[in-house]
PDB file of N, CA and C in Angstrom:
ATOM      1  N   UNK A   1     -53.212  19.829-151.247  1.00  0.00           N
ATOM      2  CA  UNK A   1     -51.843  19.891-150.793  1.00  0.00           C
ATOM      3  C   UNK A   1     -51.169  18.539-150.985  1.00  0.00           C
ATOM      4  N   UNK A   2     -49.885  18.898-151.406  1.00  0.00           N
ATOM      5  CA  UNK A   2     -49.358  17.578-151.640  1.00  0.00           C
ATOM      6  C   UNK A   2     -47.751  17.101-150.706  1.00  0.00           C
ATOM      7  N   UNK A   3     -47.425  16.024-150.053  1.00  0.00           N
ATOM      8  CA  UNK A   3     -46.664  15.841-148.957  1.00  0.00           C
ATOM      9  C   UNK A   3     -45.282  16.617-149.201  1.00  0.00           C
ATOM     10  N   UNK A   4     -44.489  16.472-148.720  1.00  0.00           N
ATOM     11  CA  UNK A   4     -43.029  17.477-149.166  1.00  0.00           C
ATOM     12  C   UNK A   4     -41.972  16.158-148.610  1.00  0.00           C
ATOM     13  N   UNK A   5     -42.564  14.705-148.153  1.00  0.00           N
ATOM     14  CA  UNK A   5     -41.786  14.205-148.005  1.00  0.00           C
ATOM     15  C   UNK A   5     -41.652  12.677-149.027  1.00  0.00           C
ATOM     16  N   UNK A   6     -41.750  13.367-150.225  1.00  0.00           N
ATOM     17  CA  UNK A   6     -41.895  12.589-151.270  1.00  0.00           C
ATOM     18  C   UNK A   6     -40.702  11.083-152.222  1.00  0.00           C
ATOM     19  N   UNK A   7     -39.340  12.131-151.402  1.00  0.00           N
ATOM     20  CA  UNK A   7     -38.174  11.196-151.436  1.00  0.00           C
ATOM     21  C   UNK A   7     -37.711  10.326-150.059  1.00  0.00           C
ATOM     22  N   UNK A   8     -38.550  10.302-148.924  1.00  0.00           N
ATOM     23  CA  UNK A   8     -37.573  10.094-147.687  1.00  0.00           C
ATOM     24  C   UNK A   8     -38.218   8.755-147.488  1.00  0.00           C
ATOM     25  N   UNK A   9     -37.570   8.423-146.518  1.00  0.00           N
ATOM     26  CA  UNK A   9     -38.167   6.971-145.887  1.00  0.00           C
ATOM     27  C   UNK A   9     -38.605   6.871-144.735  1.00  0.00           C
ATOM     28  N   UNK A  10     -39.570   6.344-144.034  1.00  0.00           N
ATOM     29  CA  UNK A  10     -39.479   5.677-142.801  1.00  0.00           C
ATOM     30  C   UNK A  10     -38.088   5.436-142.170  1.00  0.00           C
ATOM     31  N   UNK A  11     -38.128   5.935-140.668  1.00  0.00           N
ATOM     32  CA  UNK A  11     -36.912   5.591-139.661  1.00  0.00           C
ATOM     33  C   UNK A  11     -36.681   3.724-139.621  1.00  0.00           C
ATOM     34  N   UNK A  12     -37.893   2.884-139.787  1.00  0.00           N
ATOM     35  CA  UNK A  12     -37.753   1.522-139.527  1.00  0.00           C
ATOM     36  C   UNK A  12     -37.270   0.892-140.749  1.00  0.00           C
ATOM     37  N   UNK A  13     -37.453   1.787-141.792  1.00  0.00           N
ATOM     38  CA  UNK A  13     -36.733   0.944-143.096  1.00  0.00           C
ATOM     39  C   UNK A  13     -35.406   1.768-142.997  1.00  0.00           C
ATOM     40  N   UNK A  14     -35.015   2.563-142.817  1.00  0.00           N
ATOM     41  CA  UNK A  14     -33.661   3.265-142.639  1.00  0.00           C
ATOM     42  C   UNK A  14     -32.812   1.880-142.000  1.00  0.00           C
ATOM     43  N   UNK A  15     -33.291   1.483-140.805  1.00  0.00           N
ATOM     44  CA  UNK A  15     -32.493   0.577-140.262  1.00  0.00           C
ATOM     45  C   UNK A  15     -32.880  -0.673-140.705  1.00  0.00           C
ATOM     46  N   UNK A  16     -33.095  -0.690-141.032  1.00  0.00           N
ATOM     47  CA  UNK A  16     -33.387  -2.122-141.639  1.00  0.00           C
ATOM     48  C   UNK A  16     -34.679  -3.560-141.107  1.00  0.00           C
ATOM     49  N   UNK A  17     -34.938  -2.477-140.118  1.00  0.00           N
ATOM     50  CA  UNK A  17     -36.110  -3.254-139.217  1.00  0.00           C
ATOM     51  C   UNK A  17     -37.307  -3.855-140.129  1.00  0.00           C
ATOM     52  N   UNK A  18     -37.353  -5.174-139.647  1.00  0.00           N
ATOM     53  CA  UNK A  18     -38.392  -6.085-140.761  1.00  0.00           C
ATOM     54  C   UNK A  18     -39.488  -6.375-139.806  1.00  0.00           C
ATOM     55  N   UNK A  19     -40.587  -7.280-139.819  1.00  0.00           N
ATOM     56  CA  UNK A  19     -41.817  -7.720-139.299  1.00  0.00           C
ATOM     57  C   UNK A  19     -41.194  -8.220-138.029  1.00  0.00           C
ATOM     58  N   UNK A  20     -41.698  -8.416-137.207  1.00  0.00           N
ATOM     59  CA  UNK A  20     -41.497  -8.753-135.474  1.00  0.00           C
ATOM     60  C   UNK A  20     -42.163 -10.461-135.738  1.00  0.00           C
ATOM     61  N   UNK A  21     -40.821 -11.154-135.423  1.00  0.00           N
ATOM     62  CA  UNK A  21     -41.235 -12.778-135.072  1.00  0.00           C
ATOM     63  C   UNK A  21     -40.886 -13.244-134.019  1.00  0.00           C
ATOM     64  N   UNK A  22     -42.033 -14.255-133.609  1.00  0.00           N
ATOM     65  CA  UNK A  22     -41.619 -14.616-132.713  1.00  0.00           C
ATOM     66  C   UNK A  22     -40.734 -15.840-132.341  1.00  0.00           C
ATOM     67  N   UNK A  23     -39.959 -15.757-131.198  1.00  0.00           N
ATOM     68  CA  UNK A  23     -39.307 -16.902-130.590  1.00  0.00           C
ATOM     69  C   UNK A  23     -39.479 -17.793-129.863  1.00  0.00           C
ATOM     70  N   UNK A  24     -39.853 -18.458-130.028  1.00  0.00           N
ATOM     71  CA  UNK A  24     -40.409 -19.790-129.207  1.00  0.00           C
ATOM     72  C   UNK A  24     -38.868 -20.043-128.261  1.00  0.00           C
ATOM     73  N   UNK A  25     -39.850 -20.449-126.835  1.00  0.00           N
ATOM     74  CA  UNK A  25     -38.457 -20.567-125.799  1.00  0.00           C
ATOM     75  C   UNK A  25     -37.419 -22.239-126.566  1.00  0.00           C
ATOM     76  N   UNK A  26     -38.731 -22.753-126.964  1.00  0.00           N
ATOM     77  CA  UNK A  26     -37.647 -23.678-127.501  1.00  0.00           C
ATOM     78  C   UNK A  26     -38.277 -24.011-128.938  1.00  0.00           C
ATOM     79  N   UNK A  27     -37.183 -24.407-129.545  1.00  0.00           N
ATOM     80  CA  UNK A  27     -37.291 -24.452-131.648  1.00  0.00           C
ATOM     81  C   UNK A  27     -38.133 -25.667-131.821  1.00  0.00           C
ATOM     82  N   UNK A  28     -37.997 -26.936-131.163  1.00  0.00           N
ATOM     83  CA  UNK A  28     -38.117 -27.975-131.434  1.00  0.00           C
ATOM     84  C   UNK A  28     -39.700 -27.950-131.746  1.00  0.00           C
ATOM     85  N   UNK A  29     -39.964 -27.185-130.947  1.00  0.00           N
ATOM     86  CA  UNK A  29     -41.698 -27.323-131.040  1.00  0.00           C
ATOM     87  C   UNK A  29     -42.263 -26.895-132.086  1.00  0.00           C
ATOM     88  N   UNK A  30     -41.643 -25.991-133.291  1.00  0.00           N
ATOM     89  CA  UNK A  30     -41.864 -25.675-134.574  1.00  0.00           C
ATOM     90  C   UNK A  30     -41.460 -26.955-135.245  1.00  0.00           C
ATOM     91  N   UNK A  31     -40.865 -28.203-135.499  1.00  0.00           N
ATOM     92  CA  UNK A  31     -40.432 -28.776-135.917  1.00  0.00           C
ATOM     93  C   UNK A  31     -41.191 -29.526-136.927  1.00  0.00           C
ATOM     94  N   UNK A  32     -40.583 -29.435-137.834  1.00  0.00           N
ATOM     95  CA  UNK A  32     -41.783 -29.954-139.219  1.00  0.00           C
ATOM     96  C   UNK A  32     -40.909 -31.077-139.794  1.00  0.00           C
ATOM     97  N   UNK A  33     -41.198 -32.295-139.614  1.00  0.00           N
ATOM     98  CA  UNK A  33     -40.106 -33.223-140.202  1.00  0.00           C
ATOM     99  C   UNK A  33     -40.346 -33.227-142.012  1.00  0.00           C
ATOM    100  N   UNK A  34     -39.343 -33.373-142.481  1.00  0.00           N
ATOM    101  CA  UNK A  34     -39.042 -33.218-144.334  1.00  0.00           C
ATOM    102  C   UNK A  34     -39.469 -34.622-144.638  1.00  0.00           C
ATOM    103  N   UNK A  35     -39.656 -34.416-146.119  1.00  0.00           N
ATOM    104  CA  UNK A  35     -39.771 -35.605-146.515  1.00  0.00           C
ATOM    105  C   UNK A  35     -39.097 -37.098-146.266  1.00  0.00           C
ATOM    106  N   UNK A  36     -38.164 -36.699-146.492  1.00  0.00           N
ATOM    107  CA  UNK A  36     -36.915 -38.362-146.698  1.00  0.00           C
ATOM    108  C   UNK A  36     -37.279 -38.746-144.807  1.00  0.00           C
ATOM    109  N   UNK A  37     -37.107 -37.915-143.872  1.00  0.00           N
ATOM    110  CA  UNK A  37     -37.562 -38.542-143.120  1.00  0.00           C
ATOM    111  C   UNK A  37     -39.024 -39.269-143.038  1.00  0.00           C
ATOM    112  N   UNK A  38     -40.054 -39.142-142.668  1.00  0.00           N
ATOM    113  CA  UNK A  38     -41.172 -39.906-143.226  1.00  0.00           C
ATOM    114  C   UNK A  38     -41.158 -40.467-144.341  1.00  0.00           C
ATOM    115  N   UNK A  39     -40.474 -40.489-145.300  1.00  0.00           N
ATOM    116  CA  UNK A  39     -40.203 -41.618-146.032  1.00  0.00           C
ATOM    117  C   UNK A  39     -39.389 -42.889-145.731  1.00  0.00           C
ATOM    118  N   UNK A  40     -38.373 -42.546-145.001  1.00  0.00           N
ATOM    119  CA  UNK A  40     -37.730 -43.588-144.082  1.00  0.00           C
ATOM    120  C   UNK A  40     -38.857 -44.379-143.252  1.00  0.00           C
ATOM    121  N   UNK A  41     -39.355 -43.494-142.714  1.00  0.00           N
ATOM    122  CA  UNK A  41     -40.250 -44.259-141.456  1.00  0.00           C
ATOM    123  C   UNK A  41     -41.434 -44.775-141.975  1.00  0.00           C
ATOM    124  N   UNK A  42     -41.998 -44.372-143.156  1.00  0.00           N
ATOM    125  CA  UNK A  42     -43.192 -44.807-143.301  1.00  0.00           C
ATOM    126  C   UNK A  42     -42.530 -46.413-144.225  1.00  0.00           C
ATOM    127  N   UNK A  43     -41.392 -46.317-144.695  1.00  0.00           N
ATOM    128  CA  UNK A  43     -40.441 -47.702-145.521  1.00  0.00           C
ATOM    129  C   UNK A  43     -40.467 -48.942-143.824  1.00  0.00           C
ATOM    130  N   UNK A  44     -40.335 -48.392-143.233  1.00  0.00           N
ATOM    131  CA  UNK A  44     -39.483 -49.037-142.082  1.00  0.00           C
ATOM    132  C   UNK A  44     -41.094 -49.585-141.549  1.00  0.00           C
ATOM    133  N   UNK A  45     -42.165 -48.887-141.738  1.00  0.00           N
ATOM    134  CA  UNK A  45     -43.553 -49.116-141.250  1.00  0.00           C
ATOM    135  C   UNK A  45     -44.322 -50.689-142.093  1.00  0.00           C
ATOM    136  N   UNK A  46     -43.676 -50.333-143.002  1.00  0.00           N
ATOM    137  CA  UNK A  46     -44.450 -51.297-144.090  1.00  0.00           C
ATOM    138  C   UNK A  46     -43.577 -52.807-144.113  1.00  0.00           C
ATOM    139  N   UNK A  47     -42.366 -52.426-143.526  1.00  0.00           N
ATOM    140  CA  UNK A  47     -41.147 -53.556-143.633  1.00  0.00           C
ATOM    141  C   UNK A  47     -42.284 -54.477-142.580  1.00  0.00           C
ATOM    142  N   UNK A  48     -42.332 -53.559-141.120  1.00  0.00           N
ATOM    143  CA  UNK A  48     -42.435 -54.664-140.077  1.00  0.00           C
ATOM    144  C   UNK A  48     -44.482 -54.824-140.253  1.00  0.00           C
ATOM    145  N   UNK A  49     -44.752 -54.364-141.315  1.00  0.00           N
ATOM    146  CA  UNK A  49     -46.518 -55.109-141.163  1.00  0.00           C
ATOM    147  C   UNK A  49     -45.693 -56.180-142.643  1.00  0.00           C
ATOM    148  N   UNK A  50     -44.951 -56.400-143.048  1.00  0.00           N
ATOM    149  CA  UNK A  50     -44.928 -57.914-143.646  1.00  0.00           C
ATOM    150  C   UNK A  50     -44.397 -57.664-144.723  1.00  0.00           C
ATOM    151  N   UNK A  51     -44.218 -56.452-145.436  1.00  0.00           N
ATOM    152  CA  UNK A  51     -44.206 -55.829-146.764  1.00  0.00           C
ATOM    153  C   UNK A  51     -45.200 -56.045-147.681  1.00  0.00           C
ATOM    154  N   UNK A  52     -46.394 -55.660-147.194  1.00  0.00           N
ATOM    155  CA  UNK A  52     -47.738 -56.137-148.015  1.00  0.00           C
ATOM    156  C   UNK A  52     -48.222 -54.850-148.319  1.00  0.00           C
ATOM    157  N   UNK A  53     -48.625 -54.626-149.504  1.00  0.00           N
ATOM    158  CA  UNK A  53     -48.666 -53.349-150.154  1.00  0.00           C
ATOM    159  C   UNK A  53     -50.410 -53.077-149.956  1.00  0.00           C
ATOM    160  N   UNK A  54     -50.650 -52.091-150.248  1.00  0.00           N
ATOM    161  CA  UNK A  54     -51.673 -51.386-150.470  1.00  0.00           C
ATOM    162  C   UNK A  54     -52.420 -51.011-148.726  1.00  0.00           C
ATOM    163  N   UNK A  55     -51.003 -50.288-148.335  1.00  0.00           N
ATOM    164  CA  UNK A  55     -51.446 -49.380-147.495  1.00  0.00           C
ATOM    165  C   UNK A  55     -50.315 -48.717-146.943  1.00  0.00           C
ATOM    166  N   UNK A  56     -50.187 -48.034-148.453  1.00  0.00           N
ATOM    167  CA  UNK A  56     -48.844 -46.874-148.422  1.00  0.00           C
ATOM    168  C   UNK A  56     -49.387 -45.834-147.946  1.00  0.00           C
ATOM    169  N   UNK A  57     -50.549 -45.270-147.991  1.00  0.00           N
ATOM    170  CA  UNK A  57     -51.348 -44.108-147.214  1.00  0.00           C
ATOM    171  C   UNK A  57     -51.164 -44.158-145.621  1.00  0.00           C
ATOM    172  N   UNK A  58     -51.791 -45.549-145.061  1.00  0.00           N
ATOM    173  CA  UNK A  58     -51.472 -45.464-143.731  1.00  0.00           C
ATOM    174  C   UNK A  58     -50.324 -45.105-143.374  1.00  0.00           C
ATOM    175  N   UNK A  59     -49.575 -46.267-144.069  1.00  0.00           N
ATOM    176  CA  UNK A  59     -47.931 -45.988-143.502  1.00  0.00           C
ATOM    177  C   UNK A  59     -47.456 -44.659-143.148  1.00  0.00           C
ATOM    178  N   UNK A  60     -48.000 -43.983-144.607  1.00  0.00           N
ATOM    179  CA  UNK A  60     -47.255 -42.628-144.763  1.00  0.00           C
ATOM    180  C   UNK A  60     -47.629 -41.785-143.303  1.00  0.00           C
ATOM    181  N   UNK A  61     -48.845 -41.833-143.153  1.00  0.00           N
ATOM    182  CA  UNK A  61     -49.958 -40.894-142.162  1.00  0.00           C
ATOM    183  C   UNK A  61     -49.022 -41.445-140.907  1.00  0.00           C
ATOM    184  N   UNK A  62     -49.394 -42.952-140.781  1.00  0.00           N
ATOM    185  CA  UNK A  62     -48.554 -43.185-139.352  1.00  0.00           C
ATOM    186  C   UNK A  62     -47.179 -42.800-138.898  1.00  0.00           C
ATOM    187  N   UNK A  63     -46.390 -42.755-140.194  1.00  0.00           N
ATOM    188  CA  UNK A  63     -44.840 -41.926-139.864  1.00  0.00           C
ATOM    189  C   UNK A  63     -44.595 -40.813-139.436  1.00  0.00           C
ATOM    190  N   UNK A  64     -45.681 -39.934-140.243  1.00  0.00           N
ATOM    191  CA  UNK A  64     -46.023 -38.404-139.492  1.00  0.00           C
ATOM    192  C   UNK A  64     -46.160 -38.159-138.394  1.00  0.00           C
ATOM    193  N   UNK A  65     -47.403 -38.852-138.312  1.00  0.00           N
ATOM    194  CA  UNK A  65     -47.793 -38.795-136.819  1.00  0.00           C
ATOM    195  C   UNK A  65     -46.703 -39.227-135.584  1.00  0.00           C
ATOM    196  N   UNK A  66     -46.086 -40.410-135.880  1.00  0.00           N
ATOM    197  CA  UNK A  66     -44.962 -40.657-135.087  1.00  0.00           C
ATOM    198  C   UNK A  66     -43.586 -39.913-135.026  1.00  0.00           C
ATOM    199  N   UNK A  67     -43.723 -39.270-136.319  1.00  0.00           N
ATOM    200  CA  UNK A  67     -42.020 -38.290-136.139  1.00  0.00           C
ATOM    201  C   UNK A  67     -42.412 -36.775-135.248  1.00  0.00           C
ATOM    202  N   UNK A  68     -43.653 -36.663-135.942  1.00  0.00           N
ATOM    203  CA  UNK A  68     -44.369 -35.414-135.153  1.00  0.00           C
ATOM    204  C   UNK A  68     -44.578 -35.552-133.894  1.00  0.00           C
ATOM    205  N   UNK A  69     -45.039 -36.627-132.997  1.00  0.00           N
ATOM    206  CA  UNK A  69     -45.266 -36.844-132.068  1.00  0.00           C
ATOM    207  C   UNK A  69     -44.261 -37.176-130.966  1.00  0.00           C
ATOM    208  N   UNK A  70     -42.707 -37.462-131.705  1.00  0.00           N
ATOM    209  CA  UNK A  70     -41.770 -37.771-131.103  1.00  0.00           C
ATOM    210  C   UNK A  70     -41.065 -36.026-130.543  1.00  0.00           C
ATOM    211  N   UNK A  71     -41.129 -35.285-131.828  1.00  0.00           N
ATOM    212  CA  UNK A  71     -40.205 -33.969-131.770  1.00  0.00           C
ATOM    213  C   UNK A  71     -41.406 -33.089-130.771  1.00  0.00           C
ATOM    214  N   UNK A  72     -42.969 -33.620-130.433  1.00  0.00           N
ATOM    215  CA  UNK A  72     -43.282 -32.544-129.556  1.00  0.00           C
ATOM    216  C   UNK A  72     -42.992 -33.450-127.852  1.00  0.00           C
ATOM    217  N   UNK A  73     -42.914 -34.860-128.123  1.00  0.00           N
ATOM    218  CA  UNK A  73     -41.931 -34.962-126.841  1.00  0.00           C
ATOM    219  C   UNK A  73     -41.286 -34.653-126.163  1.00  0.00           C
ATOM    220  N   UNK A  74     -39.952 -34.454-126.996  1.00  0.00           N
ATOM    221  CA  UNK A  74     -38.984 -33.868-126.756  1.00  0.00           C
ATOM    222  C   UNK A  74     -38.992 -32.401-126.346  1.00  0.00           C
ATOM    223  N   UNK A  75     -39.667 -31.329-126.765  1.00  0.00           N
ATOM    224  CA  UNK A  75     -39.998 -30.276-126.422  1.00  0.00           C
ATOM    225  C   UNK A  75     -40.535 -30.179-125.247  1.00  0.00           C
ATOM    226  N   UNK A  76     -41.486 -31.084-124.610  1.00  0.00           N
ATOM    227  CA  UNK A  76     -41.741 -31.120-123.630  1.00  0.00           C
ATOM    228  C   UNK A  76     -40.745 -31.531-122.298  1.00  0.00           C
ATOM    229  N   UNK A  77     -40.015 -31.986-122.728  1.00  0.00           N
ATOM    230  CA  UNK A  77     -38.936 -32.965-122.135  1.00  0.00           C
ATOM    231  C   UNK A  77     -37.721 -31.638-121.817  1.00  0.00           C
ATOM    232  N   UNK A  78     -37.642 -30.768-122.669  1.00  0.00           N
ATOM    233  CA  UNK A  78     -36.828 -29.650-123.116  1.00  0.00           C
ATOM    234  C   UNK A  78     -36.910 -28.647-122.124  1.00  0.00           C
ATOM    235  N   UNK A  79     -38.518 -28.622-121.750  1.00  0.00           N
ATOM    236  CA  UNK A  79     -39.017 -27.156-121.282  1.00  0.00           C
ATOM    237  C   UNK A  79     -38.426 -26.991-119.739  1.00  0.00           C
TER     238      UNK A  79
END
């Protein structure tokens, strides 16, 4: 036997209903800082150790960690 409902759709695609996401009570805590920021900060990192090169890795890592660590502050600060 073969179905008879071969042209129809689902009621949830009729309306347009997509995957269920969730909402965090607050956004900040998703917060993923972009490049140019940690690039700022990891520039601004290297200014005040002297401008002595060959530890653009740290820098970079430490900017992260500090922009990341600032925006889950704030979330906390938020709640």
């Amino acid at each position: 036997m073969t179905s008879q409902r071969s042209g129809s759709r689902s009621k949830a695609s009729e309306v347009g209903a997509g995957p269920i996401q969730a909402h965090p009570e607050n956004p900040s805590a998703n917060y993923t800082p972009n490049y140019e920021e940690i690039r700022l900060r990891a520039y601004e990192i290297y200014l005040e150790r002297g401008s002595l090169s060959g530890n653009e890795l740290d820098d970079w890592l430490q900017a992260e960690r500090e922009i990341k660590g600032s925006a889950a502050a704030r979330a906390r600060v938020d709640r």
